[in-house]
Protein backbone atom coordinates (compact mmCIF):
# COMPACT_ATOMS: atom_id res chain seq x y z
CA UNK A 1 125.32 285.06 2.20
CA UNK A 2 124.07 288.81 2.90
CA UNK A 3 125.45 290.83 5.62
CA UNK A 4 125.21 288.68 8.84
CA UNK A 5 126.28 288.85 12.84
CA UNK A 6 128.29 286.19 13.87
CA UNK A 7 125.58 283.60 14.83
CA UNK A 8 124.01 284.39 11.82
CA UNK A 9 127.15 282.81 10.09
CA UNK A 10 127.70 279.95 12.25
CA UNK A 11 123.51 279.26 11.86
CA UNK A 12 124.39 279.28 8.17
CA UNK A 13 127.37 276.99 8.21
CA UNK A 14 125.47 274.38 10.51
CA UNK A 15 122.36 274.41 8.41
CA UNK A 16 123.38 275.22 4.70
CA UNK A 17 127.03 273.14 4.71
CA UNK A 18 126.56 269.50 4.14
CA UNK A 19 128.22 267.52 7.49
CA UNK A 20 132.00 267.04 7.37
CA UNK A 21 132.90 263.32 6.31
CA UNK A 22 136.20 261.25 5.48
CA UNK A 23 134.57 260.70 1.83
CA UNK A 24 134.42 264.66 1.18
CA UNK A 25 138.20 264.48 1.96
CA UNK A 26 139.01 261.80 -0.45
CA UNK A 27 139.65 259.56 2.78
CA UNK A 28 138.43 255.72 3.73
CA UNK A 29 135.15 256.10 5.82
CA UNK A 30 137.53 254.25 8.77
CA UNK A 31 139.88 257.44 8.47
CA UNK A 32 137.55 259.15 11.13
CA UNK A 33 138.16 256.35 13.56
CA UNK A 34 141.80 256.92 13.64
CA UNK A 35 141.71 260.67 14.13
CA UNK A 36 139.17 260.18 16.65
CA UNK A 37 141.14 257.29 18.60
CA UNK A 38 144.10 259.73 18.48
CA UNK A 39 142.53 263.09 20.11
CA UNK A 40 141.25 261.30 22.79
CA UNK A 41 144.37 259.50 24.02
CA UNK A 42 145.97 262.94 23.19
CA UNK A 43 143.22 264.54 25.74
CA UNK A 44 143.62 262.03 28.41
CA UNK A 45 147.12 262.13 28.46
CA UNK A 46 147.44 265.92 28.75
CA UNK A 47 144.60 265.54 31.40
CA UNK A 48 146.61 263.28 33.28
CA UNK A 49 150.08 264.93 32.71
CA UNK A 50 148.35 267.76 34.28
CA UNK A 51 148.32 265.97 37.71
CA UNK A 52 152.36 265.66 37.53
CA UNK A 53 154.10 262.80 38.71
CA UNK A 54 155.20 264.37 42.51
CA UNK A 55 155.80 262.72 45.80
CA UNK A 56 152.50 263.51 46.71
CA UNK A 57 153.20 266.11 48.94
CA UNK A 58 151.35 268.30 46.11
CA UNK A 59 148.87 265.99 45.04
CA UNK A 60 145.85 268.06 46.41
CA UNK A 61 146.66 270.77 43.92
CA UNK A 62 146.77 268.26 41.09
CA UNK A 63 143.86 265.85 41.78
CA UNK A 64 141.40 269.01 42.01
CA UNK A 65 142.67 270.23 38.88
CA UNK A 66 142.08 267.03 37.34
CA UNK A 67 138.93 266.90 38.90
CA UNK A 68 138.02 270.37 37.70
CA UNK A 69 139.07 269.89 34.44
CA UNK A 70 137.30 265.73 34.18
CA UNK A 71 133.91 267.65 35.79
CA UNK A 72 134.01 270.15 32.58
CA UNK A 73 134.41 267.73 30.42
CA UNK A 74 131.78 265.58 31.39
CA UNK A 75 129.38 269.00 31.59
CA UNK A 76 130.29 269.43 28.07
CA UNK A 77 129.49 265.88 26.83
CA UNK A 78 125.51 265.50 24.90
């Protein structure tokens, strides 16, 4: 492509690439479901490692940053 800004580049690579797939990789179609499966129990146990494992005497801090970090998540989500 010509000279572009970066949206220009990321309009580009959303309209002009064809839509990442297992098959482009050489992987089964099913591949995706694994590596899916896996960065979401990754996510949800970092989210909930966040909230620590205490007494509770400091659970306030940790439940709202669970909270915080659940609520932006669920913003983010179509």
């Amino acid at each position: 492509p010509n000279e572009m800004d970066y949206d220009a580049y990321i309009k580009y690579a959303d309209t002009a690439m064809p839509p990442e797939s297992p098959l482009l990789f050489g992987l089964h179609p099913n591949a995706e479901i694994g590596y899916l499966t896996n960065s979401t129990e990754k996510l949800f146990f970092d989210i909930l490692a966040m909230g620590g494992g205490g007494d509770g005497a400091s659970g306030d801090d940790s439940s709202n940053a669970v909270r915080e970090v659940m609520t932006s998540i669920q913003d983010r989500l179509p």
